[in-house]
PDB file of N, CA and C in Angstrom:
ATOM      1  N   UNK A   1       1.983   1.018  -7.277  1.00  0.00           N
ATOM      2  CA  UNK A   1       0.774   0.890  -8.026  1.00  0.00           C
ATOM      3  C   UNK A   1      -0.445   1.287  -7.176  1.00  0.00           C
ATOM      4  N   UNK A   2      -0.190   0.475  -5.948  1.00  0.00           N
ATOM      5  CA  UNK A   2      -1.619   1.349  -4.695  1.00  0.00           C
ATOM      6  C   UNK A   2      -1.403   2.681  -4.737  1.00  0.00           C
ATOM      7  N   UNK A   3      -0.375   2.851  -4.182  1.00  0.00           N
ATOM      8  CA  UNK A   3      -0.447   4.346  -4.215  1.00  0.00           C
ATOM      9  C   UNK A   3      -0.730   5.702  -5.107  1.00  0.00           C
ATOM     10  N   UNK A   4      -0.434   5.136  -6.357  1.00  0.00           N
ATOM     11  CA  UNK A   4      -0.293   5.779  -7.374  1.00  0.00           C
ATOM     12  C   UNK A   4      -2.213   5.894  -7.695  1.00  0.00           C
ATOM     13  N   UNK A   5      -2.723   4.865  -7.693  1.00  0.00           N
ATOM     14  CA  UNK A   5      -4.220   4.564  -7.847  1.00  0.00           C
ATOM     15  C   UNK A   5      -4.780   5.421  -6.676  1.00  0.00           C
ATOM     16  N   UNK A   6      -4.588   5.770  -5.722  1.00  0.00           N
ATOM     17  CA  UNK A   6      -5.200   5.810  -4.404  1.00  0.00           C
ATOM     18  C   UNK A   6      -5.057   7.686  -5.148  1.00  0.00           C
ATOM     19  N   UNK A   7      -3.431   8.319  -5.220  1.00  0.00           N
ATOM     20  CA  UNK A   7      -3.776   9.356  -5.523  1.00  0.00           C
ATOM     21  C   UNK A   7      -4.719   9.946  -6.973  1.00  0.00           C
ATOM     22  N   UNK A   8      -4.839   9.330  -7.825  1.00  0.00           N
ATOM     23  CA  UNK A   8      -5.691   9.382  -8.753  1.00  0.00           C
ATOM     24  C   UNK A   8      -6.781   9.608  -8.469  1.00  0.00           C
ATOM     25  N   UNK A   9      -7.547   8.747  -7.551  1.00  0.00           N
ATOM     26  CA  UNK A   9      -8.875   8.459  -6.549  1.00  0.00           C
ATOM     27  C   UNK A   9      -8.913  10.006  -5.750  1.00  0.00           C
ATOM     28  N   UNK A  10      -8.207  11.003  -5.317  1.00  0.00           N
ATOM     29  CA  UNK A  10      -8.358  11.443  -4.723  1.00  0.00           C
ATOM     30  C   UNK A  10      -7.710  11.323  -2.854  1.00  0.00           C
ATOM     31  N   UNK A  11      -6.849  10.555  -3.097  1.00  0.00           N
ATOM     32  CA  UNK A  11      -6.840   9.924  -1.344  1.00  0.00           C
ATOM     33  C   UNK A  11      -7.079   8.593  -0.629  1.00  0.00           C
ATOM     34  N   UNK A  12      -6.366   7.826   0.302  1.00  0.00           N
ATOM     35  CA  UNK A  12      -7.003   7.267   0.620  1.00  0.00           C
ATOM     36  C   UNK A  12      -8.993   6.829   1.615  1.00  0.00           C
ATOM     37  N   UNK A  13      -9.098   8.330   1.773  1.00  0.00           N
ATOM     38  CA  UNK A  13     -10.420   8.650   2.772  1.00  0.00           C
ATOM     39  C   UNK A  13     -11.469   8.515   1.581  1.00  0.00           C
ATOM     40  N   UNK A  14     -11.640   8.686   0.298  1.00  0.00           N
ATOM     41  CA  UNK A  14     -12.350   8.575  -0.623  1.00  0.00           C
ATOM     42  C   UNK A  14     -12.395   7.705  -1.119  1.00  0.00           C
ATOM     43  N   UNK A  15     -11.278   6.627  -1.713  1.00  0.00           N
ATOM     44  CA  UNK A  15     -10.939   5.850  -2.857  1.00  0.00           C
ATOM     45  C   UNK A  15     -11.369   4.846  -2.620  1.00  0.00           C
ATOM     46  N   UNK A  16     -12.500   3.402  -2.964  1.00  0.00           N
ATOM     47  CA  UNK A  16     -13.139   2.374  -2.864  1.00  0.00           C
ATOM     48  C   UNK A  16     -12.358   1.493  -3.464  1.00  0.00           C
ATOM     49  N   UNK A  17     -12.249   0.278  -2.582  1.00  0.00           N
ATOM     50  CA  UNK A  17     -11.445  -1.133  -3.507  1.00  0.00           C
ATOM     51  C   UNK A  17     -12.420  -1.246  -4.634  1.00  0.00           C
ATOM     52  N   UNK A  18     -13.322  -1.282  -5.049  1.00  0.00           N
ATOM     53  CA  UNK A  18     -13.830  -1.359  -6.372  1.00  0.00           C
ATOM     54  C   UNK A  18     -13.431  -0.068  -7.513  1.00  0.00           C
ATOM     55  N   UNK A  19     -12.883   0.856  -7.247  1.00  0.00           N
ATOM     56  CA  UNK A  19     -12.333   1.926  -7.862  1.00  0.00           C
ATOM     57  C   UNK A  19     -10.866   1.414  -8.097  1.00  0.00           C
ATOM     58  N   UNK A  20     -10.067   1.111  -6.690  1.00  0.00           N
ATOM     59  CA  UNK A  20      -8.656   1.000  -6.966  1.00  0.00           C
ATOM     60  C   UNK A  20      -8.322  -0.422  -7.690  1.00  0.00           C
ATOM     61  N   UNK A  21      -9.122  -1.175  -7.466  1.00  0.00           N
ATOM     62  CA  UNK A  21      -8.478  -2.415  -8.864  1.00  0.00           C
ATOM     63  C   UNK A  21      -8.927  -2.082  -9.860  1.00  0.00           C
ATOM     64  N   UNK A  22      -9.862  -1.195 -10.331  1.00  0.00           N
ATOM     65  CA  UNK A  22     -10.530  -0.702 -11.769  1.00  0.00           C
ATOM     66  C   UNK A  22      -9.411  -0.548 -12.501  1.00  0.00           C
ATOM     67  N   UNK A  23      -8.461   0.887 -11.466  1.00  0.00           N
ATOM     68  CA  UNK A  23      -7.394   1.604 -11.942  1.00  0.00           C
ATOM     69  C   UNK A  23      -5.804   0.921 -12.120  1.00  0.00           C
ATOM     70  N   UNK A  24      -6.014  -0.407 -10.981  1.00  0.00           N
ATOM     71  CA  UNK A  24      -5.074  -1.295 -11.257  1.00  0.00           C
ATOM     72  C   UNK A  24      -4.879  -1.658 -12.016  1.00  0.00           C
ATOM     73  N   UNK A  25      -6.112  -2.494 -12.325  1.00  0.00           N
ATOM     74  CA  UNK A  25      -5.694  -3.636 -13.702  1.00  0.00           C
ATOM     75  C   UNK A  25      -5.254  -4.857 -13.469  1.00  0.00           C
ATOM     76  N   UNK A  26      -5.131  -5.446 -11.845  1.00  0.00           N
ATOM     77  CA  UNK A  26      -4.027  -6.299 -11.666  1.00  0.00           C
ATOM     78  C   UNK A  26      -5.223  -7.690 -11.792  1.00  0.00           C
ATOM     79  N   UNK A  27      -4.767  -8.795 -12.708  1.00  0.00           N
ATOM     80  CA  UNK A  27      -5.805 -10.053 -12.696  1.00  0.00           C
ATOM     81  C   UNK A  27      -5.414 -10.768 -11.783  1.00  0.00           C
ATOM     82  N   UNK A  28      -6.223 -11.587 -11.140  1.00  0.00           N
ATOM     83  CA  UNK A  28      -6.663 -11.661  -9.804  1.00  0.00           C
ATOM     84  C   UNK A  28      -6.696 -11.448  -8.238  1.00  0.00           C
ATOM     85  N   UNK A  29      -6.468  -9.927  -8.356  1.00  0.00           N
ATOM     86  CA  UNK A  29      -6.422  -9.170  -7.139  1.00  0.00           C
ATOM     87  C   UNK A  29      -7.991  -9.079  -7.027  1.00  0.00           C
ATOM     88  N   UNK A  30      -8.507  -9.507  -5.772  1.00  0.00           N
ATOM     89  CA  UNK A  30      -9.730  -9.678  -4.994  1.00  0.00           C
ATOM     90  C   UNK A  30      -9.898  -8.376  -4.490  1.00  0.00           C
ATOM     91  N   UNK A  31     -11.319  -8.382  -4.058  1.00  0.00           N
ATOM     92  CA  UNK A  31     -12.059  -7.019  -3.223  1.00  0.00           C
ATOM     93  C   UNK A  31     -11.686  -7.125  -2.094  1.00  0.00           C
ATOM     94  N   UNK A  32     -11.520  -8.286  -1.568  1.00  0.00           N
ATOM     95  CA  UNK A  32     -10.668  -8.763  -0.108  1.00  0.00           C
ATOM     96  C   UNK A  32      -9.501  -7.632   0.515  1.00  0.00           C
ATOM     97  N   UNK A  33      -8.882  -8.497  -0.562  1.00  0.00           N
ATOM     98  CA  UNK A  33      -7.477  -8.069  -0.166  1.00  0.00           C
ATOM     99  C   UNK A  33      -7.304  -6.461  -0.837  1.00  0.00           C
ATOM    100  N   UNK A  34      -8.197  -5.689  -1.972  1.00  0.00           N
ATOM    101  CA  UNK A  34      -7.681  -4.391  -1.741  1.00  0.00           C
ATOM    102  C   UNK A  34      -8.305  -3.465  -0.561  1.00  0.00           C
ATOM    103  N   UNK A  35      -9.647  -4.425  -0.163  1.00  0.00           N
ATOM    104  CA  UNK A  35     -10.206  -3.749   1.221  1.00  0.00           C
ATOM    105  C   UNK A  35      -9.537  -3.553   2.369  1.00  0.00           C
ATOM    106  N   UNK A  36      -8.622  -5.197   2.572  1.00  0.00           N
ATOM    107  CA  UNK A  36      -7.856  -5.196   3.977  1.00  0.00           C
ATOM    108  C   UNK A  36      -6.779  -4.120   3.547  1.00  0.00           C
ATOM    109  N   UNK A  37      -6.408  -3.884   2.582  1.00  0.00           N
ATOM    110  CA  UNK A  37      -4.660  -3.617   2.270  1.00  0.00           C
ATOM    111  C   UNK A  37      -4.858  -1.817   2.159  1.00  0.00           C
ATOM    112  N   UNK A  38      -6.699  -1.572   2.142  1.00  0.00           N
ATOM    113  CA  UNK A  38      -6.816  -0.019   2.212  1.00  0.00           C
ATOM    114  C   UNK A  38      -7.033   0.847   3.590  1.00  0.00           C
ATOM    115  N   UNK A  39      -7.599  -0.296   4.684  1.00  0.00           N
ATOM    116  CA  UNK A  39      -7.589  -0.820   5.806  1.00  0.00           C
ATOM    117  C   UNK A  39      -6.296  -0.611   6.875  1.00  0.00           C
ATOM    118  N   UNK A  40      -5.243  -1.167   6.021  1.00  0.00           N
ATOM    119  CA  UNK A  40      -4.072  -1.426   6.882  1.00  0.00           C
ATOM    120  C   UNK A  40      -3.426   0.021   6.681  1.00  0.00           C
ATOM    121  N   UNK A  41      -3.699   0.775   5.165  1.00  0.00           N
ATOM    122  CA  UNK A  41      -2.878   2.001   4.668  1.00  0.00           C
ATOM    123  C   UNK A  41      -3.551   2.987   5.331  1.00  0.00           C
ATOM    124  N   UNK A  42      -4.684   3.186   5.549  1.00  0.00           N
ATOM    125  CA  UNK A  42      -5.533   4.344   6.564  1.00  0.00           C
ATOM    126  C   UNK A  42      -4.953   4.416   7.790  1.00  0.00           C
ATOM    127  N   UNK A  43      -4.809   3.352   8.731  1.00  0.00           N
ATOM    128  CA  UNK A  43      -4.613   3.347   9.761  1.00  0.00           C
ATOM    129  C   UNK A  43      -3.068   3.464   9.762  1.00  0.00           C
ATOM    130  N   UNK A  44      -2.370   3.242   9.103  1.00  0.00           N
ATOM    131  CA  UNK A  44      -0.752   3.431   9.264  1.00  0.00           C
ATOM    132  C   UNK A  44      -0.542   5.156   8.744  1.00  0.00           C
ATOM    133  N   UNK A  45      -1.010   5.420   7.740  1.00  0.00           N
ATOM    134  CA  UNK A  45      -1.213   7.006   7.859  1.00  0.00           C
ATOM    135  C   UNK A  45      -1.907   7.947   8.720  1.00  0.00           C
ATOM    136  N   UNK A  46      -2.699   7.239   9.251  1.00  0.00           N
ATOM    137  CA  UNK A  46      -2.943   7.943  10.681  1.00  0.00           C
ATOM    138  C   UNK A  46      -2.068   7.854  11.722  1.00  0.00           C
ATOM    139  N   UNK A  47      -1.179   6.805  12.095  1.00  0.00           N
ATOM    140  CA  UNK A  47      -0.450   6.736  12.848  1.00  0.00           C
ATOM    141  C   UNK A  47       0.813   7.671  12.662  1.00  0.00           C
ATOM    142  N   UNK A  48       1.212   7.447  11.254  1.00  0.00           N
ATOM    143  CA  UNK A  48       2.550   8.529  11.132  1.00  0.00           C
ATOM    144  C   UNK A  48       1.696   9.821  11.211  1.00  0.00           C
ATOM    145  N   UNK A  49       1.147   9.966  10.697  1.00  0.00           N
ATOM    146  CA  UNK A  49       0.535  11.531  11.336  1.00  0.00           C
ATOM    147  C   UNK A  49       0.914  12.276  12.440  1.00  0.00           C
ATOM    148  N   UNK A  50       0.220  10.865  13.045  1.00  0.00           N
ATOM    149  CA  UNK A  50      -0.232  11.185  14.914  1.00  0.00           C
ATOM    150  C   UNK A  50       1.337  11.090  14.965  1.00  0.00           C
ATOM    151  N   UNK A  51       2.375  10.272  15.054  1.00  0.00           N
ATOM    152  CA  UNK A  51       3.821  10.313  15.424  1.00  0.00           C
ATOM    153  C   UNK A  51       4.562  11.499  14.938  1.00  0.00           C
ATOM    154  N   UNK A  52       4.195  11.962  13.455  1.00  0.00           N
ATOM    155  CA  UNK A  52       5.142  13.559  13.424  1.00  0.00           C
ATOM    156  C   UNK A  52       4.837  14.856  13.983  1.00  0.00           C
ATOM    157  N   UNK A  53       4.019  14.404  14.669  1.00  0.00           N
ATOM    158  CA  UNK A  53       3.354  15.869  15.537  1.00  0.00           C
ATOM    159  C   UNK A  53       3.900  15.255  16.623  1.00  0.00           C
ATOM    160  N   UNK A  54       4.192  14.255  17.475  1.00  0.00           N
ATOM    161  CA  UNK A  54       4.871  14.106  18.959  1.00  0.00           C
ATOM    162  C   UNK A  54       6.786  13.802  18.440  1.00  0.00           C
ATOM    163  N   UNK A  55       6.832  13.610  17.358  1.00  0.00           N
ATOM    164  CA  UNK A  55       8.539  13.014  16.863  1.00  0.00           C
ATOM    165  C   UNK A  55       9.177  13.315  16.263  1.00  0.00           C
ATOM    166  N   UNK A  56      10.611  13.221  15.857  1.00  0.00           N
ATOM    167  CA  UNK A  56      10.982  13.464  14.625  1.00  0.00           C
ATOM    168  C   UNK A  56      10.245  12.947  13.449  1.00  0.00           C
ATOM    169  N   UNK A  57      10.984  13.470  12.206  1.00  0.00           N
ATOM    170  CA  UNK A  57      10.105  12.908  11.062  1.00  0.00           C
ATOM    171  C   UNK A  57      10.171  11.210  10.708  1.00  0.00           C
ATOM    172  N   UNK A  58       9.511  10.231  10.357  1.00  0.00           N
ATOM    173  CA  UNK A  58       9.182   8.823  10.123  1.00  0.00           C
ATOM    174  C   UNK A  58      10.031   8.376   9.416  1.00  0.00           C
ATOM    175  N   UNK A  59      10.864   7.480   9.623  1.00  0.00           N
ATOM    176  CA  UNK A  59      12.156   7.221   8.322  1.00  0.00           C
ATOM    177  C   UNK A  59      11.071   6.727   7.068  1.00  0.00           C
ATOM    178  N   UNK A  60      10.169   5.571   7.428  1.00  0.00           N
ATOM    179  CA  UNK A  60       9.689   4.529   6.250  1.00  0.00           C
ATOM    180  C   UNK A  60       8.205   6.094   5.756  1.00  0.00           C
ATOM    181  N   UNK A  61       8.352   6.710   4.932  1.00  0.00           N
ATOM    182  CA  UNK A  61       7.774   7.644   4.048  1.00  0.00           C
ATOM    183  C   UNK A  61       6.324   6.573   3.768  1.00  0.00           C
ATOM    184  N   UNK A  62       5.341   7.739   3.730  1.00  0.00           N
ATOM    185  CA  UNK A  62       4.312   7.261   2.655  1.00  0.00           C
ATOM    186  C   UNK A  62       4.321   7.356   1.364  1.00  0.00           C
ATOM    187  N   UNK A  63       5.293   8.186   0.647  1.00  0.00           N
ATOM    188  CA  UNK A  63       5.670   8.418  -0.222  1.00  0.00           C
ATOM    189  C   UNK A  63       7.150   7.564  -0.844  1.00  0.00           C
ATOM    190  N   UNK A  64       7.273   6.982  -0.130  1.00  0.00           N
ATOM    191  CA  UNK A  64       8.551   5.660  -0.412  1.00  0.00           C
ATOM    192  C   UNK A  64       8.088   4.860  -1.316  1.00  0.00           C
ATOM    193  N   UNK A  65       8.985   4.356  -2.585  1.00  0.00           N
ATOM    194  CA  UNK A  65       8.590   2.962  -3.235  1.00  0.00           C
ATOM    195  C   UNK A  65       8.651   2.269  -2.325  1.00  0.00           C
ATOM    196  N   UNK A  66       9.433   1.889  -1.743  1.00  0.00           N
ATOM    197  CA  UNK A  66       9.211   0.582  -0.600  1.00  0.00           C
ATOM    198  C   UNK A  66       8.029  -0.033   0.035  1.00  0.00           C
ATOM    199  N   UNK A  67       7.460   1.130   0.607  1.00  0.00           N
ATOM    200  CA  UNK A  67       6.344   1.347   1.399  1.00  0.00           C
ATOM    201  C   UNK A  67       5.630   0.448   1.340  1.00  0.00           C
ATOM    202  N   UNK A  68       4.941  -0.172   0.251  1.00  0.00           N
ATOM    203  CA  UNK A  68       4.194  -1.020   0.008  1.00  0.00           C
ATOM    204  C   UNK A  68       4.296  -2.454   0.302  1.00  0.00           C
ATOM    205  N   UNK A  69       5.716  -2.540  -0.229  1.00  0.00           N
ATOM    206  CA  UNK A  69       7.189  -4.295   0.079  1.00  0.00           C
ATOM    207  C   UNK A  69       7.022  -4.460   1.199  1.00  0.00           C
ATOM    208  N   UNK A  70       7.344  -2.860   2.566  1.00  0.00           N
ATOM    209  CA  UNK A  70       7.702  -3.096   3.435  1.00  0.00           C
ATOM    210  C   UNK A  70       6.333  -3.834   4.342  1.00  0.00           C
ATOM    211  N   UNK A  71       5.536  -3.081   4.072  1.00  0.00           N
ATOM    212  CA  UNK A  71       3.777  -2.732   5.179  1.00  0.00           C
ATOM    213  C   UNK A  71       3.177  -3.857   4.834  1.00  0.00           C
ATOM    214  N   UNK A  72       2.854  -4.116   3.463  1.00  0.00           N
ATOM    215  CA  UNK A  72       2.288  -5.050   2.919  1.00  0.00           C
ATOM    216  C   UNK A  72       2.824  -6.019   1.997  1.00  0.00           C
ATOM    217  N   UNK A  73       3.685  -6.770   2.766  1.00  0.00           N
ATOM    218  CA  UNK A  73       3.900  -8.145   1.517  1.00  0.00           C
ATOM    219  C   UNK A  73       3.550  -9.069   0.712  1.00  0.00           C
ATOM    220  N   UNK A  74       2.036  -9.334   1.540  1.00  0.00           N
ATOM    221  CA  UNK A  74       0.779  -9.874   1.026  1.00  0.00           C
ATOM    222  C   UNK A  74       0.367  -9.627  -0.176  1.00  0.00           C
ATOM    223  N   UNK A  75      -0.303  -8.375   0.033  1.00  0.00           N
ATOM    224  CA  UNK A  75      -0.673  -7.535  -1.531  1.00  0.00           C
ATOM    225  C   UNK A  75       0.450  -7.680  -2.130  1.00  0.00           C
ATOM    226  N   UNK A  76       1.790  -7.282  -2.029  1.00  0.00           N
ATOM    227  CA  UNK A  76       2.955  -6.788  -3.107  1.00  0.00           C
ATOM    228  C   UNK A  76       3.267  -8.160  -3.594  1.00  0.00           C
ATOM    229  N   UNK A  77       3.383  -9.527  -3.176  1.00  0.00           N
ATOM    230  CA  UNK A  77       3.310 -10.910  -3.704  1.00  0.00           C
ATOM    231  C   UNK A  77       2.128 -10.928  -4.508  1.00  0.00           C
ATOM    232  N   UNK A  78       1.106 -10.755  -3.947  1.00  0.00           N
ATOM    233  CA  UNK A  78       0.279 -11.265  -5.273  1.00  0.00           C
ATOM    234  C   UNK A  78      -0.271 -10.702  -6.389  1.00  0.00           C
ATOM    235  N   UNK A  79       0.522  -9.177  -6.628  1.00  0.00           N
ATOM    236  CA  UNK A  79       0.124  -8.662  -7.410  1.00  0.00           C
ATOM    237  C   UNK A  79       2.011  -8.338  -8.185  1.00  0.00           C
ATOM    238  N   UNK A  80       3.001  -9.218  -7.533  1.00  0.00           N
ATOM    239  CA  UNK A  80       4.175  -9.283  -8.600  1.00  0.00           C
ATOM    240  C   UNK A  80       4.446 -10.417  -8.121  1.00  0.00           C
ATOM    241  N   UNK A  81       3.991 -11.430  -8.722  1.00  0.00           N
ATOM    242  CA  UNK A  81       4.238 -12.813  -8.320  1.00  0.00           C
ATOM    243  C   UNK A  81       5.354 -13.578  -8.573  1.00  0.00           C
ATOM    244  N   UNK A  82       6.210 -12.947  -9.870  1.00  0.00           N
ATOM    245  CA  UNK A  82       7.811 -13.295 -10.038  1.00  0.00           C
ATOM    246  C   UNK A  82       8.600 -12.673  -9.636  1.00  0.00           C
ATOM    247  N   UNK A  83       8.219 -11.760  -8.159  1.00  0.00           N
ATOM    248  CA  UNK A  83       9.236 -10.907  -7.479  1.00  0.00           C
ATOM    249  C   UNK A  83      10.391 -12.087  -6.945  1.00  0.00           C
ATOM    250  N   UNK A  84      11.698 -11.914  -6.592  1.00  0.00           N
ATOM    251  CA  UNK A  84      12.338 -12.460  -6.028  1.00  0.00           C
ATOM    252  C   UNK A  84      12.285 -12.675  -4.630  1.00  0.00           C
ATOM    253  N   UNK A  85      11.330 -11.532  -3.987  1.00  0.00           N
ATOM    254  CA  UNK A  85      10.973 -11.364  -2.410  1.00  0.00           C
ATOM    255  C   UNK A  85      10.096 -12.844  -2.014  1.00  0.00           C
ATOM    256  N   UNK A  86      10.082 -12.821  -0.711  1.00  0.00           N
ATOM    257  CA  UNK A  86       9.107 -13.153   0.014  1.00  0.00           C
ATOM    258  C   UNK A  86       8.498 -12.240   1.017  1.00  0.00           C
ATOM    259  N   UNK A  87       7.061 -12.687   1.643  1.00  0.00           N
ATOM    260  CA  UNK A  87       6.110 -11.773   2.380  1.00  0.00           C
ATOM    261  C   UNK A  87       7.411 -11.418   3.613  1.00  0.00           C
ATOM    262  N   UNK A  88       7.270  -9.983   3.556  1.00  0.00           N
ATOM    263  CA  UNK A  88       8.326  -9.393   4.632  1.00  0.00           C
ATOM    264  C   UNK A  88       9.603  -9.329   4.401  1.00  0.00           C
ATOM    265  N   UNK A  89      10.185  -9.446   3.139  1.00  0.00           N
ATOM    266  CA  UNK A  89      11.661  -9.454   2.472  1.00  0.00           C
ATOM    267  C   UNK A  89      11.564  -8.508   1.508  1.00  0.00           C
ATOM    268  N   UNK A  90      12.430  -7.604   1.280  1.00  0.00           N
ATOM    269  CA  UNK A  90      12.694  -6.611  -0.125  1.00  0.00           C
ATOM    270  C   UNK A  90      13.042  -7.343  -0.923  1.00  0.00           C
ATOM    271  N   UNK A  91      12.767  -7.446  -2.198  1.00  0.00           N
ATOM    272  CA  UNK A  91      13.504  -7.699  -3.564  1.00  0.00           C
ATOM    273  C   UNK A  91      14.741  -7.265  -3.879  1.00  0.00           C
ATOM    274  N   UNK A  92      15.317  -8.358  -3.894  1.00  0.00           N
ATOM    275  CA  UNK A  92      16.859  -8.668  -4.492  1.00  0.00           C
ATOM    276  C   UNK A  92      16.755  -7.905  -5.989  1.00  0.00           C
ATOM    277  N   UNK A  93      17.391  -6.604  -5.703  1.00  0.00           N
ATOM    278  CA  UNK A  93      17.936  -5.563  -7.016  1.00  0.00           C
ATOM    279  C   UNK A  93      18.930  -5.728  -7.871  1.00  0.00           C
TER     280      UNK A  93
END
């Protein structure tokens, strides 16, 4: 759902937490937490960046459903709150 919003937006270098919960929709996701959680996604895409130019390619994709479960459990709990996961656990499929 971040992600999907973020490319809509144009990117993460453009896209404002007041834009990406617009496009969410999710009730009571805070400015907080889509600030920190846009925060945490900038800087981890900069990092795989910076790592596929010195490495092989990154197993965990920015383009992964996971991605989100994995990086951010925080956000992904409180915006699927009857997930079977907990913060830092995948959902039981």
């Amino acid at each position: 759902m971040f992600l999907s919003a973020l490319e809509c937006l144009g990117g993460p270098e453009v896209a404002t937490p007041k834009q990406i919960i617009e496009i969410m929709q999710v009730k009571g996701l805070t400015n907080d937490q889509v600030k920190s959680h846009l925060q945490k996604y900038r800087l981890h895409k900069r990092a795989v960046l910076a790592a596929s130019t010195a490495n092989p390619p990154v197993e965990m994709s920015l383009q992964n459903p996971k991605f989100e479960e994995v990086y951010f459990p925080e956000l992904w709990m409180s915006i699927n709150p009857h997930s079977d996961s907990r913060p830092g656990q995948l959902p039981i499929k």
